[in-house]
N, C-alpha and C. Protein backbone atom coordinates (compact mmCIF):
# COMPACT_ATOMS: atom_id res chain seq x y z
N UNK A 1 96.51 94.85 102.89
CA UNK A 1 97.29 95.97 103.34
C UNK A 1 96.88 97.20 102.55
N UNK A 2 96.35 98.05 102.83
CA UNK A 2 96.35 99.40 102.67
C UNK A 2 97.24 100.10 101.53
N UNK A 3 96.93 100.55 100.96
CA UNK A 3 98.01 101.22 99.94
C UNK A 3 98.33 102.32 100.13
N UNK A 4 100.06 102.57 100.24
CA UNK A 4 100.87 103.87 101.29
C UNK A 4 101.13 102.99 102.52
N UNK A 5 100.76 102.41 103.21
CA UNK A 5 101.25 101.72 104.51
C UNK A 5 102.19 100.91 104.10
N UNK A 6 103.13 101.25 105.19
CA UNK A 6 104.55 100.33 104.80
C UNK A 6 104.29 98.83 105.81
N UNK A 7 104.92 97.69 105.12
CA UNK A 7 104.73 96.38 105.82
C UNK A 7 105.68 96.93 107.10
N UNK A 8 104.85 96.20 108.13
CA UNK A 8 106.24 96.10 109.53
C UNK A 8 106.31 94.61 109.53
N UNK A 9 108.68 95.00 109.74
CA UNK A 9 109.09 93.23 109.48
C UNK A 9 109.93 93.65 111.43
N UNK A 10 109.93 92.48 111.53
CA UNK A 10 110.86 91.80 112.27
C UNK A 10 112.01 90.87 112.03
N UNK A 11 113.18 91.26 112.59
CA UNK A 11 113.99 90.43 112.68
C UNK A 11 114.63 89.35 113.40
N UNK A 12 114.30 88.28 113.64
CA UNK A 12 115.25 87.08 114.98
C UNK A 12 116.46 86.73 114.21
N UNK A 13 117.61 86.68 114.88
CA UNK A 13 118.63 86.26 114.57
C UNK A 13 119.70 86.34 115.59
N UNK A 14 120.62 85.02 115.83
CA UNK A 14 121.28 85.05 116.48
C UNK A 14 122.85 85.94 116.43
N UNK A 15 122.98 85.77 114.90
CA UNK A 15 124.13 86.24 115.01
C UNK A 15 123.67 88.02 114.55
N UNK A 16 125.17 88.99 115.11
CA UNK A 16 124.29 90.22 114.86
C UNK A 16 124.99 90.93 113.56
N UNK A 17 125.60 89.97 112.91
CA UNK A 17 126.17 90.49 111.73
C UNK A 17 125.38 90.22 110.77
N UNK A 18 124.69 89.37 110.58
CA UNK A 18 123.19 89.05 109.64
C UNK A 18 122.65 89.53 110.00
N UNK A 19 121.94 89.63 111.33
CA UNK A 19 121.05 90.67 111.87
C UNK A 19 120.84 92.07 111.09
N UNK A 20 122.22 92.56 111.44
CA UNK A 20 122.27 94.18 111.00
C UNK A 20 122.73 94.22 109.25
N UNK A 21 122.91 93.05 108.62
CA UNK A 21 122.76 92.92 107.48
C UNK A 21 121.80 93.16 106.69
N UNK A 22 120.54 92.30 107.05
CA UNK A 22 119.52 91.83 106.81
C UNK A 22 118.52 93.57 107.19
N UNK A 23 119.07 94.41 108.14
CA UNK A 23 118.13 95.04 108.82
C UNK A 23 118.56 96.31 107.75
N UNK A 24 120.23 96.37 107.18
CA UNK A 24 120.42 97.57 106.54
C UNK A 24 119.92 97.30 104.89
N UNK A 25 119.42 95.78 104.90
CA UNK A 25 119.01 95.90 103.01
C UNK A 25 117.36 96.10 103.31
N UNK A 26 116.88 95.59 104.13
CA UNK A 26 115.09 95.95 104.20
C UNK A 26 115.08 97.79 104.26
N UNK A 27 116.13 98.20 105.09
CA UNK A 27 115.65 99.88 105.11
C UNK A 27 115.64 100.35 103.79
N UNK A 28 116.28 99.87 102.93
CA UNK A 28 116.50 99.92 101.66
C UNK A 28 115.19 100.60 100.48
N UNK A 29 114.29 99.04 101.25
CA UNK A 29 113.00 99.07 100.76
C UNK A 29 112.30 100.03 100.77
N UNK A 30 111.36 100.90 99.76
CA UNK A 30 110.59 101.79 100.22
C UNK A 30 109.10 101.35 101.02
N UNK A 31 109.01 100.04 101.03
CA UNK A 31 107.79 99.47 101.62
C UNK A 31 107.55 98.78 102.66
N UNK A 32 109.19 99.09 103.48
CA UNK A 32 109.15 97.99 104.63
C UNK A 32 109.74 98.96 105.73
N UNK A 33 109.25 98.79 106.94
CA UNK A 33 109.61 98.93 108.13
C UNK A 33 110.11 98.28 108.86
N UNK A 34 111.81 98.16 109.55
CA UNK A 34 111.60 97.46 110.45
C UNK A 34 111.54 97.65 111.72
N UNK A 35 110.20 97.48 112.05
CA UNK A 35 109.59 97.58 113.77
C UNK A 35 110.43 96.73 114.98
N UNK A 36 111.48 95.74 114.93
CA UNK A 36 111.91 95.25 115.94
C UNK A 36 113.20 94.58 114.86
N UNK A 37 114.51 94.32 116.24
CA UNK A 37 115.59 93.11 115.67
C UNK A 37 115.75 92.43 117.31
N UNK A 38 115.70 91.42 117.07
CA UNK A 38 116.25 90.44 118.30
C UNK A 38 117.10 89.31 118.30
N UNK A 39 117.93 89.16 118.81
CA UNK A 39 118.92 88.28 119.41
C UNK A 39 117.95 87.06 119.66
N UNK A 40 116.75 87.00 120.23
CA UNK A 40 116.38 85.57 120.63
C UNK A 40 115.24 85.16 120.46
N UNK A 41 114.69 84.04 119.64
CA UNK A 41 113.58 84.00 119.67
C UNK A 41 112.51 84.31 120.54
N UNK A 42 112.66 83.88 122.02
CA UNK A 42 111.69 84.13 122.94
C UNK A 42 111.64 85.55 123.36
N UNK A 43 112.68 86.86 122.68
CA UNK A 43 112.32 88.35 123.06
C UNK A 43 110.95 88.90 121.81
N UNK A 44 111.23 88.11 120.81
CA UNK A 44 110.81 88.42 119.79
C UNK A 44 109.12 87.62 119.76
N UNK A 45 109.03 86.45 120.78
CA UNK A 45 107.46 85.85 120.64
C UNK A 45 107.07 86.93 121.98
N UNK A 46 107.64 87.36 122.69
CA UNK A 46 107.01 88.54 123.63
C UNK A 46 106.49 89.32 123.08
N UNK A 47 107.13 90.25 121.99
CA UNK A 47 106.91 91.46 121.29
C UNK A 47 105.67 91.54 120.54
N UNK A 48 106.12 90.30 119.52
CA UNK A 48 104.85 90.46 118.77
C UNK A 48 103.09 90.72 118.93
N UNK A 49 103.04 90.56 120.19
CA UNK A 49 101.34 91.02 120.05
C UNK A 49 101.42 92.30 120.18
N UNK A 50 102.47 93.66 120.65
CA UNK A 50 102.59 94.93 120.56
C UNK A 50 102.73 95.23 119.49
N UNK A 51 103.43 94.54 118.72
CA UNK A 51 104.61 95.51 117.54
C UNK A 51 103.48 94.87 116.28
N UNK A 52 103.10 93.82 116.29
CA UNK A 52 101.94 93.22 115.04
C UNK A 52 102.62 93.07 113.75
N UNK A 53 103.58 92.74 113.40
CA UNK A 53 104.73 92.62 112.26
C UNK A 53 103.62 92.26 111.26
N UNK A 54 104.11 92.51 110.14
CA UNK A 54 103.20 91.80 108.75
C UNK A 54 104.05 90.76 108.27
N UNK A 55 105.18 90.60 108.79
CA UNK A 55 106.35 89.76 108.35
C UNK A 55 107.20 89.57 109.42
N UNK A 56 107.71 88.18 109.53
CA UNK A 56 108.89 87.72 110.16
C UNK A 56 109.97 87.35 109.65
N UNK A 57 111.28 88.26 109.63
CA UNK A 57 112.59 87.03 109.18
C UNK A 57 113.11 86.28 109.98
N UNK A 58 112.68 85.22 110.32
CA UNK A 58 113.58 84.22 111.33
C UNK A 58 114.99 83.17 110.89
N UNK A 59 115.63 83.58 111.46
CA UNK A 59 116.91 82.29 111.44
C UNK A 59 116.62 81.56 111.81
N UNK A 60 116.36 80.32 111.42
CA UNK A 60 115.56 78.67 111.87
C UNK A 60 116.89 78.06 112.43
N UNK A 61 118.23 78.50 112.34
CA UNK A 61 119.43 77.90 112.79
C UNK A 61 120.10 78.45 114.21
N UNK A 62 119.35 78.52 114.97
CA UNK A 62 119.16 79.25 116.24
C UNK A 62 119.94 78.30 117.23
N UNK A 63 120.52 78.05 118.63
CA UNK A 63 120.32 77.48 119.51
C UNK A 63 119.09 77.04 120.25
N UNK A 64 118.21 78.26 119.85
CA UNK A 64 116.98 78.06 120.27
C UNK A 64 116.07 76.72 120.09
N UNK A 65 116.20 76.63 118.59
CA UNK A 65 115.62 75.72 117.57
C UNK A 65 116.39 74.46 117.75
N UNK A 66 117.48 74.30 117.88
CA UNK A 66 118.98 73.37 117.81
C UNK A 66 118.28 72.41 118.81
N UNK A 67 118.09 73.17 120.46
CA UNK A 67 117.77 72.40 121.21
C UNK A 67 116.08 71.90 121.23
N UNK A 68 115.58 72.39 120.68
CA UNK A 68 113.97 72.02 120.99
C UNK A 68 114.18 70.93 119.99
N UNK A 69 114.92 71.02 118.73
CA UNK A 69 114.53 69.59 117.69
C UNK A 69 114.91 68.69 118.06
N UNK A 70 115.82 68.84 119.07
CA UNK A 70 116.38 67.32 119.38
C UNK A 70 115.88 66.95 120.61
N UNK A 71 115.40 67.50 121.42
CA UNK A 71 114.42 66.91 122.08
C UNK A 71 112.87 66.12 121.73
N UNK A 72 111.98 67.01 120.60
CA UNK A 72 111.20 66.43 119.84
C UNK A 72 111.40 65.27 118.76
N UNK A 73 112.73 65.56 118.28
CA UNK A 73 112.95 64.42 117.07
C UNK A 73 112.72 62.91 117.82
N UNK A 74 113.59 62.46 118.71
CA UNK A 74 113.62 61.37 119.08
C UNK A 74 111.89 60.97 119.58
N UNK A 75 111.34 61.51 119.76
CA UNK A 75 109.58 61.32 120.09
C UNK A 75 109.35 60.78 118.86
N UNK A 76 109.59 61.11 117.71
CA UNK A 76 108.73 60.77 116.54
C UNK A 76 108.91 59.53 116.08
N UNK A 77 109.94 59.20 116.14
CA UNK A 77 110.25 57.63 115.70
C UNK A 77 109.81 56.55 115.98
């Protein structure tokens, strides 16, 4: 990264009180941008080849995630 260029982050998160938590301590930062916040994982795997984040904060405790593991878990066994 360039020195003077600020990182661009993204945010996924379901709930929007972490969301806008999370989004008012990064502005904080003098080195971070945040270029996107989303409600859902799949608005946020759209985005990214526009927006090019240097960073992702994802909530791994998603519905999103909830349902895909338990469809995969039982495969593995």
């Amino acid at each position: 990264m360039k020195e003077g260029r600020k990182m661009k982050a993204i945010i996924v998160d379901d709930e929007n009180l972490a969301l806008r938590d999370l989004e008012r301590q990064l502005s904080k930062i003098a080195g971070i941008e945040v270029a996107g916040t989303f409600r859902l994982a799949s608005d946020a795997l759209e985005q990214i080849p526009e927006l090019k984040p240097d960073i992702v904060f994802l909530d791994i405790d998603m519905p999103e995630f909830r349902n895909r593991s338990r469809g995969t878990g039982s495969k593995n066994r």
